[in-house]
PDB file of N, CA and C in Angstrom:
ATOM      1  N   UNK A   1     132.608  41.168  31.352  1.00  0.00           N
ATOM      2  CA  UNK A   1     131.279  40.917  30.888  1.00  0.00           C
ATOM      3  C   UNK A   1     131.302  40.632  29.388  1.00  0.00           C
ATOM      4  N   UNK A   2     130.375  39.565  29.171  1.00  0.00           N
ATOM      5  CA  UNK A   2     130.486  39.299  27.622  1.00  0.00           C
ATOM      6  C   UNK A   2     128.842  39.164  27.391  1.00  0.00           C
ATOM      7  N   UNK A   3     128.291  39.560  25.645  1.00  0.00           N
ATOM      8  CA  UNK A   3     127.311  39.231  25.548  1.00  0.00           C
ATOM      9  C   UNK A   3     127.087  38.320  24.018  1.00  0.00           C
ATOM     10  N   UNK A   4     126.336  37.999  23.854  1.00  0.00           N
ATOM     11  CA  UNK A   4     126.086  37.295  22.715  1.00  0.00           C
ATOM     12  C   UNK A   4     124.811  37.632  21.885  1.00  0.00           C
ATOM     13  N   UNK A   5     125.113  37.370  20.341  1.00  0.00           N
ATOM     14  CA  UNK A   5     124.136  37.884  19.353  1.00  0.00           C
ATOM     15  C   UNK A   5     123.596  37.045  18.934  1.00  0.00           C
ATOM     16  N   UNK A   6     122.228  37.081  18.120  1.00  0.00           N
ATOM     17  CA  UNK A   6     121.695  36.089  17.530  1.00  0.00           C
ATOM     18  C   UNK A   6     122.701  36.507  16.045  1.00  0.00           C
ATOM     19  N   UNK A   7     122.592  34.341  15.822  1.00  0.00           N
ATOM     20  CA  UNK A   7     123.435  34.634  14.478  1.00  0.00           C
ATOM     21  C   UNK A   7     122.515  34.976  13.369  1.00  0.00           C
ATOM     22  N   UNK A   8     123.186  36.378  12.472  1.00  0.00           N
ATOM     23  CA  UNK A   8     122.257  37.269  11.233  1.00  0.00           C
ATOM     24  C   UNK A   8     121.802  36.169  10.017  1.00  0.00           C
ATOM     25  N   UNK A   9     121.694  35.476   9.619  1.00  0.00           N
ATOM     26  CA  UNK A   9     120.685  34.551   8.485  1.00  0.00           C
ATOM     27  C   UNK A   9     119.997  34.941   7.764  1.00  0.00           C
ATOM     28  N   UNK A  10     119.488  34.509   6.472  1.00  0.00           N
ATOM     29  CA  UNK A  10     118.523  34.707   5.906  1.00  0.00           C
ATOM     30  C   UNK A  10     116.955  35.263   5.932  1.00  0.00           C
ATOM     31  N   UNK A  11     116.667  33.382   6.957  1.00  0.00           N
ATOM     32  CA  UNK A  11     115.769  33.891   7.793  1.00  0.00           C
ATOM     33  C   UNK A  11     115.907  34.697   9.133  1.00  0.00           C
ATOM     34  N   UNK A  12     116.810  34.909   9.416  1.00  0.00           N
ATOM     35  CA  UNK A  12     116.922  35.636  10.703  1.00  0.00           C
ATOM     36  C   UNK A  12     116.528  37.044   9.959  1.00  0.00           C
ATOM     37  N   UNK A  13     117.074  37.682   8.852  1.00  0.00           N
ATOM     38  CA  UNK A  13     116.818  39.017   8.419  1.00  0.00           C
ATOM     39  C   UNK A  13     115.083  39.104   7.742  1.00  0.00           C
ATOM     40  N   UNK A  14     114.817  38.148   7.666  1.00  0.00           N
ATOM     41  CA  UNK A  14     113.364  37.739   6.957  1.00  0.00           C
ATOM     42  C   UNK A  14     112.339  38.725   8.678  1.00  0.00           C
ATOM     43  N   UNK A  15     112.812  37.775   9.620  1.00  0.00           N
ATOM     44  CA  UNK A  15     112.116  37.960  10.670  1.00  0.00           C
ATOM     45  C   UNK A  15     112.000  38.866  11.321  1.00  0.00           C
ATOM     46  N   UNK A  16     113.584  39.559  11.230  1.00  0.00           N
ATOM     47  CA  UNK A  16     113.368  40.876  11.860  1.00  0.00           C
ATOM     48  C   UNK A  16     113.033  42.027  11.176  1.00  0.00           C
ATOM     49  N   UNK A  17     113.031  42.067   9.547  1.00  0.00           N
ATOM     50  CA  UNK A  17     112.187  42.727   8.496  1.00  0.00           C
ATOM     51  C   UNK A  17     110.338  43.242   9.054  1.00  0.00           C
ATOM     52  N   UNK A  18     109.768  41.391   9.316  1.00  0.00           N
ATOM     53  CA  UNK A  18     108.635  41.494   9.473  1.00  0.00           C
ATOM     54  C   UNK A  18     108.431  42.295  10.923  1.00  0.00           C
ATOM     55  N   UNK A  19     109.400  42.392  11.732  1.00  0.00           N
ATOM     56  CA  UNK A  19     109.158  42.943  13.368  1.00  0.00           C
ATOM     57  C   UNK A  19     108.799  44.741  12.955  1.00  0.00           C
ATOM     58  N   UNK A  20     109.836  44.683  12.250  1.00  0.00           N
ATOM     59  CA  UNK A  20     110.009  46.494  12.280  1.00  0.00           C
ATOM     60  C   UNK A  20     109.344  47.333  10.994  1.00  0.00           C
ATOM     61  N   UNK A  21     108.781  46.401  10.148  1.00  0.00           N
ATOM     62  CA  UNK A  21     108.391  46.951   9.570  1.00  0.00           C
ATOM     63  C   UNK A  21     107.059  48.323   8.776  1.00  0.00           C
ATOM     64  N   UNK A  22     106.792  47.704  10.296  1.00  0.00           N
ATOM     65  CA  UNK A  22     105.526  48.679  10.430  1.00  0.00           C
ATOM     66  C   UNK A  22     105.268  49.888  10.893  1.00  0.00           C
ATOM     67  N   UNK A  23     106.624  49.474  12.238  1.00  0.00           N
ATOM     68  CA  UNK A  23     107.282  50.772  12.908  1.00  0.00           C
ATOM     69  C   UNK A  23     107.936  52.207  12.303  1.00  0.00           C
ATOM     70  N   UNK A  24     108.359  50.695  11.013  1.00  0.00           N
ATOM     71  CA  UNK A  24     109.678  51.703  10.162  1.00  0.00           C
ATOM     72  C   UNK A  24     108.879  52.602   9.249  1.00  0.00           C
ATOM     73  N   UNK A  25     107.910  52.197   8.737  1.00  0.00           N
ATOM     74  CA  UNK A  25     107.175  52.885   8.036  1.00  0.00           C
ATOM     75  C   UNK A  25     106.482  54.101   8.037  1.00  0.00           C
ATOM     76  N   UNK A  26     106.194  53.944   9.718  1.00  0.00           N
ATOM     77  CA  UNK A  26     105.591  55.119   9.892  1.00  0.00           C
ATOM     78  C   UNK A  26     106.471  55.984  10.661  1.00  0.00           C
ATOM     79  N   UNK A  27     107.662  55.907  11.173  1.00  0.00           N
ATOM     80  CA  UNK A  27     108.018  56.798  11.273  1.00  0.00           C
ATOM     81  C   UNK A  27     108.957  57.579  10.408  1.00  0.00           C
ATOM     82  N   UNK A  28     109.373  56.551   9.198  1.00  0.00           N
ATOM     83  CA  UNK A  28     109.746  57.484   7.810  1.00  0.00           C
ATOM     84  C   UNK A  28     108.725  58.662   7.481  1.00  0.00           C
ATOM     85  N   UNK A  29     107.370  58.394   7.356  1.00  0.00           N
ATOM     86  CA  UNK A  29     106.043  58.845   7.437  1.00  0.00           C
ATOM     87  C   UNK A  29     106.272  60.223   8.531  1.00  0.00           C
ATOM     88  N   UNK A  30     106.438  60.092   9.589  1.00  0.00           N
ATOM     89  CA  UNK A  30     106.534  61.169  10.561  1.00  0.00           C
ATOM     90  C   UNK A  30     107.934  61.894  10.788  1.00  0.00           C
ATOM     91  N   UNK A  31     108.930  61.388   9.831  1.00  0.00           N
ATOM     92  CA  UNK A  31     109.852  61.965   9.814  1.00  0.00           C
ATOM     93  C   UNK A  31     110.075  63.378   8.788  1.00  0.00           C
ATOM     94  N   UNK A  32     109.412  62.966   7.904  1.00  0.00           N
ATOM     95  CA  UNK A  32     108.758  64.048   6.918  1.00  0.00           C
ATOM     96  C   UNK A  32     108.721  64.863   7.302  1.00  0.00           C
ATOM     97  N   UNK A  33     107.624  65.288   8.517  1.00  0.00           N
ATOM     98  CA  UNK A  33     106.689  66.263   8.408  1.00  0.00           C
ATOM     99  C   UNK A  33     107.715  67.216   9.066  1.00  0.00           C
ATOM    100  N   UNK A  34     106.681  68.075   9.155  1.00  0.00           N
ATOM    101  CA  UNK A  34     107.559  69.223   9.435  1.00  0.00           C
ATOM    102  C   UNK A  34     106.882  69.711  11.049  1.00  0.00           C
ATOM    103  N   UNK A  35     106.301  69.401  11.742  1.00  0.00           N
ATOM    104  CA  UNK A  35     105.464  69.871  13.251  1.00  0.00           C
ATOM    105  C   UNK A  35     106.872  69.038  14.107  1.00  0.00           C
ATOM    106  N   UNK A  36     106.658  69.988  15.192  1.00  0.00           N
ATOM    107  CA  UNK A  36     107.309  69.486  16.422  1.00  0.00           C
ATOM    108  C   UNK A  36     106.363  67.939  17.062  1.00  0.00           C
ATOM    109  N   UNK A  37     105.563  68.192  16.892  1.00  0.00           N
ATOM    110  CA  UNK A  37     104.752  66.551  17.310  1.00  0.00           C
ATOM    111  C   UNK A  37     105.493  65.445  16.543  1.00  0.00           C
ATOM    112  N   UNK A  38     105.616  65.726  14.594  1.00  0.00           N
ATOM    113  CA  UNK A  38     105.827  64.489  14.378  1.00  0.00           C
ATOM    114  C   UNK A  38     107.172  64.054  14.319  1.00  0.00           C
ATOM    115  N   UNK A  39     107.537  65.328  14.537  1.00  0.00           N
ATOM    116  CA  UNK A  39     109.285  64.510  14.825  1.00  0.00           C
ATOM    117  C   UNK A  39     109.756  64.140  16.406  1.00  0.00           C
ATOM    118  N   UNK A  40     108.879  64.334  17.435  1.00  0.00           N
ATOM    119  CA  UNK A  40     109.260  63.433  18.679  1.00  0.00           C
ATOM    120  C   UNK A  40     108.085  62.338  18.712  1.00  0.00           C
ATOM    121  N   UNK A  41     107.140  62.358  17.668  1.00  0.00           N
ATOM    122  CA  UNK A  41     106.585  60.580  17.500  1.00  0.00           C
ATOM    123  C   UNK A  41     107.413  60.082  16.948  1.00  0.00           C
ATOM    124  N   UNK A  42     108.019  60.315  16.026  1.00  0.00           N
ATOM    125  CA  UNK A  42     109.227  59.534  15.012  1.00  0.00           C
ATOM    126  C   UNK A  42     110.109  59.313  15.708  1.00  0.00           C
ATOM    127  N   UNK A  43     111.021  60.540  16.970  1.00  0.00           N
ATOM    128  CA  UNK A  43     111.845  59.628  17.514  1.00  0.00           C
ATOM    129  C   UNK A  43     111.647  58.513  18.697  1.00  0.00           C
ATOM    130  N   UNK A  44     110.089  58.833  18.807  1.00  0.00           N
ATOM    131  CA  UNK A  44     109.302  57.299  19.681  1.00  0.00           C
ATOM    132  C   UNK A  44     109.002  56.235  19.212  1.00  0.00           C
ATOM    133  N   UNK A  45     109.065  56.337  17.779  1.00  0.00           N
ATOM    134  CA  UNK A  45     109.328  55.148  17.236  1.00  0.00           C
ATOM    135  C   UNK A  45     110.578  54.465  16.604  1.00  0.00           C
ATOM    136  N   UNK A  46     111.042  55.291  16.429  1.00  0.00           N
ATOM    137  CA  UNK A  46     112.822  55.264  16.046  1.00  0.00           C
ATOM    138  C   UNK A  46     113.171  54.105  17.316  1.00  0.00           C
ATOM    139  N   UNK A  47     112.778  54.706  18.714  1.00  0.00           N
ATOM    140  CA  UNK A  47     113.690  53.948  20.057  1.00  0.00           C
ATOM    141  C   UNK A  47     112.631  52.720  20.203  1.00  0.00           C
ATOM    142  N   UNK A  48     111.660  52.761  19.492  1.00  0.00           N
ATOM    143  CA  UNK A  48     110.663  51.284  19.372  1.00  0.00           C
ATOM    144  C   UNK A  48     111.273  50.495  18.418  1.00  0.00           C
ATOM    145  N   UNK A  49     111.610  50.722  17.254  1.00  0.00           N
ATOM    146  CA  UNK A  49     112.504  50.126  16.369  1.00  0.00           C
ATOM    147  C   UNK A  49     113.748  49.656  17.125  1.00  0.00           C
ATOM    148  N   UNK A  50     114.662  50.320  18.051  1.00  0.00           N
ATOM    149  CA  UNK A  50     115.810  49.738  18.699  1.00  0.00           C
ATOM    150  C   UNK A  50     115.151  49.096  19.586  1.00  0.00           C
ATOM    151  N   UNK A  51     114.553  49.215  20.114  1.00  0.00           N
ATOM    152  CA  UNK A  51     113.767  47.770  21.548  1.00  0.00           C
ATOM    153  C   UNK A  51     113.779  46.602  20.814  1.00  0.00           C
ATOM    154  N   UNK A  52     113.030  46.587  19.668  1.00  0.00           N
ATOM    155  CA  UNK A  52     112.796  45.681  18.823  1.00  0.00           C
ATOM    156  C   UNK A  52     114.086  45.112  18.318  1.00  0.00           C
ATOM    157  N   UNK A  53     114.916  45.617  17.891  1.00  0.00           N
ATOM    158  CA  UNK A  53     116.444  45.206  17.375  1.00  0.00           C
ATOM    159  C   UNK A  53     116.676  44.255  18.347  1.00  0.00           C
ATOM    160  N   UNK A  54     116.761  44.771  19.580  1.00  0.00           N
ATOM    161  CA  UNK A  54     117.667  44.566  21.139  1.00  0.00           C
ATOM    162  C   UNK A  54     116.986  43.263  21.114  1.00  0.00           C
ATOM    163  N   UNK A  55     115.357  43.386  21.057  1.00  0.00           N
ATOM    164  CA  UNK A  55     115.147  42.077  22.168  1.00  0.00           C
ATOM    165  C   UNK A  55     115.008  40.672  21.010  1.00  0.00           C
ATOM    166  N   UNK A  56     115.300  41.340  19.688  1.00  0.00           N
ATOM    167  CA  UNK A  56     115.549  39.956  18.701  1.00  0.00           C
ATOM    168  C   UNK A  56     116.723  39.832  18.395  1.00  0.00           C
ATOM    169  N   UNK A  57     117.788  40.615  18.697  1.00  0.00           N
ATOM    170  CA  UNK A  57     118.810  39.864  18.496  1.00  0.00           C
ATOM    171  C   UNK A  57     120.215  39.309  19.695  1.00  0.00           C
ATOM    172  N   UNK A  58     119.828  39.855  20.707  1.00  0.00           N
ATOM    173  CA  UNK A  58     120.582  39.780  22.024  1.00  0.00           C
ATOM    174  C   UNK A  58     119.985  38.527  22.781  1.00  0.00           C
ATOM    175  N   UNK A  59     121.031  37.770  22.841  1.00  0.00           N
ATOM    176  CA  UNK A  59     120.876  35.914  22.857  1.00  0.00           C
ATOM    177  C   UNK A  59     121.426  36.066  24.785  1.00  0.00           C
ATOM    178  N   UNK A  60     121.712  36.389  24.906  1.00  0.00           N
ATOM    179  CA  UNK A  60     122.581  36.363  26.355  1.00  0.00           C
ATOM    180  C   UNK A  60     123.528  37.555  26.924  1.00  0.00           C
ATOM    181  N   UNK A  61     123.591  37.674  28.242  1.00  0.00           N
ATOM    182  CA  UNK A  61     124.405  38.405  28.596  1.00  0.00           C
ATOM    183  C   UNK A  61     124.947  38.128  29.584  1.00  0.00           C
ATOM    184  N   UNK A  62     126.481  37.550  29.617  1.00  0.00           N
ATOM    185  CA  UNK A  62     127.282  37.302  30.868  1.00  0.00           C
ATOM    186  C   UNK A  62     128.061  38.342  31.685  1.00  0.00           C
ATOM    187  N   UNK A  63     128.209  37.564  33.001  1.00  0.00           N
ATOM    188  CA  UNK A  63     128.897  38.737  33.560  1.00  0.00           C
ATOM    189  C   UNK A  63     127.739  39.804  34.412  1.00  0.00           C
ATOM    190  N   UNK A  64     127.001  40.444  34.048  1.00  0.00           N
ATOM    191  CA  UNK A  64     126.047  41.140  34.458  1.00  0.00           C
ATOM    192  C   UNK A  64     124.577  40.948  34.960  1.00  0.00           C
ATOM    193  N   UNK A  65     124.726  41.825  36.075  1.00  0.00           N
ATOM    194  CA  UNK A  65     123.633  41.342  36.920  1.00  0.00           C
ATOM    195  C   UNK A  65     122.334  42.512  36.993  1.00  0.00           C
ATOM    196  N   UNK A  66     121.307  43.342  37.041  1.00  0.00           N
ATOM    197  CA  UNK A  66     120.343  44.417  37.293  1.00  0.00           C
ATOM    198  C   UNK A  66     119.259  43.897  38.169  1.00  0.00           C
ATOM    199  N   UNK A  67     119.404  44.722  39.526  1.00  0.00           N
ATOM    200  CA  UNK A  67     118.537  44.007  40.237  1.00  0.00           C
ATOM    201  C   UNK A  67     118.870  42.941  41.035  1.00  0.00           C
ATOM    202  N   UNK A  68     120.021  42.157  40.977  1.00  0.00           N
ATOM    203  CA  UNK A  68     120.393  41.027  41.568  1.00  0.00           C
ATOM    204  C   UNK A  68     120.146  39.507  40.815  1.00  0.00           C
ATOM    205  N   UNK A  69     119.269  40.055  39.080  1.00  0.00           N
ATOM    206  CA  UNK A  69     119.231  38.928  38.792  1.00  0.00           C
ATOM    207  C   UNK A  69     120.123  39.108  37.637  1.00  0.00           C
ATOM    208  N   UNK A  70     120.480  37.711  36.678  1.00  0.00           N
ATOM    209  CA  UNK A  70     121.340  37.909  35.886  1.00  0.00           C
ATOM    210  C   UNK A  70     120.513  38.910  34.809  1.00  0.00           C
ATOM    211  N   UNK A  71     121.503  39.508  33.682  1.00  0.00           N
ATOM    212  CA  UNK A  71     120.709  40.292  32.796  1.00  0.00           C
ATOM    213  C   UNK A  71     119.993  39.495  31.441  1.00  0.00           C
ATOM    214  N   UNK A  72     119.231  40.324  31.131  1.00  0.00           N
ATOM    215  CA  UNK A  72     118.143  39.780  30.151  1.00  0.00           C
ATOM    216  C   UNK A  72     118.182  41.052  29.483  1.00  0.00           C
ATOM    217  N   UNK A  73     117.657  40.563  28.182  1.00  0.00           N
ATOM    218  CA  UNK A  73     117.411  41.255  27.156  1.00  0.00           C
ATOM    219  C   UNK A  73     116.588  42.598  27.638  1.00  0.00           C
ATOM    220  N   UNK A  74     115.379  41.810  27.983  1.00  0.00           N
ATOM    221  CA  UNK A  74     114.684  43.092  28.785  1.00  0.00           C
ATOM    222  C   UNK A  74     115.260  43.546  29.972  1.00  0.00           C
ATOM    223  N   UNK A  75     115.866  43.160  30.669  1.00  0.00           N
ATOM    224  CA  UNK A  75     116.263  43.741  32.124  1.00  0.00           C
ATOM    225  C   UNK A  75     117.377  45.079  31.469  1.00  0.00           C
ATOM    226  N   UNK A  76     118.561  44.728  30.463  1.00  0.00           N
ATOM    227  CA  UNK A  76     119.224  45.614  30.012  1.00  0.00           C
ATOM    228  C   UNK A  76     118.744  46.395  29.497  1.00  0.00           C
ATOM    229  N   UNK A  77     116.998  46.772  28.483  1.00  0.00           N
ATOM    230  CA  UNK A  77     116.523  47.085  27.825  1.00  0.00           C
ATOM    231  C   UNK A  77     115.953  48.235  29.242  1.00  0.00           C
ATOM    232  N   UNK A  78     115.339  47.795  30.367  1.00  0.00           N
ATOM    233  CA  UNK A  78     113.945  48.585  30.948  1.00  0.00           C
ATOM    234  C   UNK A  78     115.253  49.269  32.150  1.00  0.00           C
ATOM    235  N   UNK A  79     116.418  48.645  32.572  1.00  0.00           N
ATOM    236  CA  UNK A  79     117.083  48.737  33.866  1.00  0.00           C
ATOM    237  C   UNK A  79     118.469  49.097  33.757  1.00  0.00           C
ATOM    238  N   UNK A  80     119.446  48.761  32.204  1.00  0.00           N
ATOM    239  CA  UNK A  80     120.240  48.441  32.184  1.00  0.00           C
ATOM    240  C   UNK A  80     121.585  49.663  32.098  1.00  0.00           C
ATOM    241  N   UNK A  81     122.245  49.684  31.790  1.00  0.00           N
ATOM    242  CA  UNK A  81     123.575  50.665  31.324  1.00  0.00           C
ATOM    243  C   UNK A  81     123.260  51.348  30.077  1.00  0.00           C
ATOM    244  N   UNK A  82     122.573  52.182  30.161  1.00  0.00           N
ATOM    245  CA  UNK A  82     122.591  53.105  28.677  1.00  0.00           C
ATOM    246  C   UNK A  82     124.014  52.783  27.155  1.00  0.00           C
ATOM    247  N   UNK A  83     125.155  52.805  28.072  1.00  0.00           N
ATOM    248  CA  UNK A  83     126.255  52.478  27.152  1.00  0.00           C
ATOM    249  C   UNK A  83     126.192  51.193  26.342  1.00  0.00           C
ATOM    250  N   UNK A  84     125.850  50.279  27.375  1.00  0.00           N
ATOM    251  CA  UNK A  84     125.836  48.602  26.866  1.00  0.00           C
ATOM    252  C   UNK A  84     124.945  48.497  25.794  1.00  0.00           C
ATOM    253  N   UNK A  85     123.184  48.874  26.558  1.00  0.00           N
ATOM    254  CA  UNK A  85     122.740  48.889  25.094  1.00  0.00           C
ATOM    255  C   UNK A  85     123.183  49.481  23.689  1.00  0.00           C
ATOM    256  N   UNK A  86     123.163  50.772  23.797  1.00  0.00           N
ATOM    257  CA  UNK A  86     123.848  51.329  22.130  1.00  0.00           C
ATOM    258  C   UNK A  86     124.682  50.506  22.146  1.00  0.00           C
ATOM    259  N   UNK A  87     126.131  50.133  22.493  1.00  0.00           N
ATOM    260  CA  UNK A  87     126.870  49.285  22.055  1.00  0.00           C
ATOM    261  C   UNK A  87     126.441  47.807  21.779  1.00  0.00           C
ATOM    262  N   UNK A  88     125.260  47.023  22.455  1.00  0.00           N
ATOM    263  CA  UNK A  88     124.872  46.032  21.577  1.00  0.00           C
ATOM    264  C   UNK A  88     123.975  46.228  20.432  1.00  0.00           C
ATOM    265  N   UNK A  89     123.197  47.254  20.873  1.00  0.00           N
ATOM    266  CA  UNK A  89     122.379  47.529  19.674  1.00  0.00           C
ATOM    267  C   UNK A  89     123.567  48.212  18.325  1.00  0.00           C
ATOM    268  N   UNK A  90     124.228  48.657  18.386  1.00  0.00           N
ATOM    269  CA  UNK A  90     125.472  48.799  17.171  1.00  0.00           C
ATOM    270  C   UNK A  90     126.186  47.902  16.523  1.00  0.00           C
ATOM    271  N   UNK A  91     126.263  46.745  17.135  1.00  0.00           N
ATOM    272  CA  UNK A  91     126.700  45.575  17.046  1.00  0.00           C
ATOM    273  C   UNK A  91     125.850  45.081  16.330  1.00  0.00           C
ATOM    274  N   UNK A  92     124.946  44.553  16.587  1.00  0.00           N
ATOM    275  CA  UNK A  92     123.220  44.477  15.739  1.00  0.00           C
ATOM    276  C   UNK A  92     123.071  44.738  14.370  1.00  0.00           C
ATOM    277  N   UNK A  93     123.334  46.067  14.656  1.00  0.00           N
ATOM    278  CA  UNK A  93     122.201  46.632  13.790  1.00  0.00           C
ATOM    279  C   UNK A  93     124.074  46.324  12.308  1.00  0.00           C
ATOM    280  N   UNK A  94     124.796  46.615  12.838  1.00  0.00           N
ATOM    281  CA  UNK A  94     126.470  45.837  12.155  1.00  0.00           C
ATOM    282  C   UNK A  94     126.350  44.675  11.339  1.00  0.00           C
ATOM    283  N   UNK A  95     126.087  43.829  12.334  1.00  0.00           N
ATOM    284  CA  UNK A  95     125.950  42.694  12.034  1.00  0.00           C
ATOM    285  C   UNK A  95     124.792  42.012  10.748  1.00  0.00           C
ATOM    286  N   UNK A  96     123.386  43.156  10.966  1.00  0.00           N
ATOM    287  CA  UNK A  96     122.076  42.871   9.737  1.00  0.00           C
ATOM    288  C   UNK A  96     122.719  43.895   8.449  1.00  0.00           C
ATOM    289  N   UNK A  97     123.837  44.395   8.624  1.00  0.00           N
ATOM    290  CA  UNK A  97     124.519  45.176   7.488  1.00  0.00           C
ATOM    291  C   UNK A  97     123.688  46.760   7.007  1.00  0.00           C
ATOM    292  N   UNK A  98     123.846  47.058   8.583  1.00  0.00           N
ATOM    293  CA  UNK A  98     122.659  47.978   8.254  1.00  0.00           C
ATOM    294  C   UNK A  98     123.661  49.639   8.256  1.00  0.00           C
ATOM    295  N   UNK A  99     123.460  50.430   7.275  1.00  0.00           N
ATOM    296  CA  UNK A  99     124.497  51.294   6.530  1.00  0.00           C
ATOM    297  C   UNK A  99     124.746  52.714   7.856  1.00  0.00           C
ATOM    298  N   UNK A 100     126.017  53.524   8.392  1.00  0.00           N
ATOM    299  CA  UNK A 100     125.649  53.951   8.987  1.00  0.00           C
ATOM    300  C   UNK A 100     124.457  54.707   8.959  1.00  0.00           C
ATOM    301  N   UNK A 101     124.374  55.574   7.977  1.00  0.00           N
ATOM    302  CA  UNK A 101     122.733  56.432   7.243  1.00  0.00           C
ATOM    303  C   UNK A 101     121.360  55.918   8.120  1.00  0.00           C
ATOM    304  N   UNK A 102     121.048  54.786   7.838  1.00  0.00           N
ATOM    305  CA  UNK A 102     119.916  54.053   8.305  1.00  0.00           C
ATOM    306  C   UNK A 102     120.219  53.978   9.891  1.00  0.00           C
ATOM    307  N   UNK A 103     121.370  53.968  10.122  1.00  0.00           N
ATOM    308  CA  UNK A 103     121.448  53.506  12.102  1.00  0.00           C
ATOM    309  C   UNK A 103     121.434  55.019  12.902  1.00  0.00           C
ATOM    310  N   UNK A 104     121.872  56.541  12.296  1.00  0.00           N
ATOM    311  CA  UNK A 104     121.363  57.299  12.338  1.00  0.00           C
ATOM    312  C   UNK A 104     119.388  57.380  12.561  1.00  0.00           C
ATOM    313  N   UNK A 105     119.406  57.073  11.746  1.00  0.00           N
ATOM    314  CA  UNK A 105     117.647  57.230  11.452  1.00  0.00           C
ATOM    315  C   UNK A 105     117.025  56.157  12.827  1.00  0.00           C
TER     316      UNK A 105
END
C-alpha cells in the first residue's frame, strides 16, 4: 500500500494556516484552563485540527480498500486503520515543518 501527500508550498501552508486556525486558537485557549471540561474540549479540538491536516493534505491512497471501496481521505479518516492515519498524519504534519512540541499539542 502506498499513499500520497499534497506537495507543502507556500501557498499550500498559506491555506492550511487559514483551515486551522480558528480551531488552533481556541483550543490553546482551552488548553489553559485548568477544569476537566476544558481539557477534553481541547483534546476535541486538537483531533479536529488532525481531520483537518488529513483531509488537506492526503492526495490518494493506493493499495487500500474500507468497505469495498478504494480509500479516501475520508473513508481512512471515519473507517480506516488507526495506525495509517497517525502515520500519514505524521508525515504531514513533517512535511509543513511542524516541530515535534506542536505535533504533541
Amino acid at each position: 500500500m502506498k499513499y500520497a501527500i499534497r506537495t507543502i508550498s507556500f501557498g499550500a501552508r498559506i491555506e492550511l494556516a487559514r483551515k486551522i486556525r480558528e480551531v488552533g486558537r481556541r483550543a490553546e485557549f482551552l488548553e489553559a484552563g485548568t477544569g476537566a471540561r476544558d481539557r477534553m474540549e481541547a483534546a476535541v479540538l486538537a483531533a479536529e485540527m488532525d481531520r483537518a491536516y488529513l483531509e488537506w493534505g492526503l492526495v490518494a491512497v493506493d493499495g487500500l480498500e474500507i468497505d469495498g471501496e478504494a480509500a479516501t481521505a475520508e473513508s481512512l479518516i471515519e473507517k480506516g486503520p488507526v495506525e495509517l492515519a497517525v502515520e500519514i498524519l505524521d508525515r504531514i504534519k513533517s512535511e509543513c515543518g511542524i516541530t515535534e512540541e506542536e505535533r504533541k499539542n
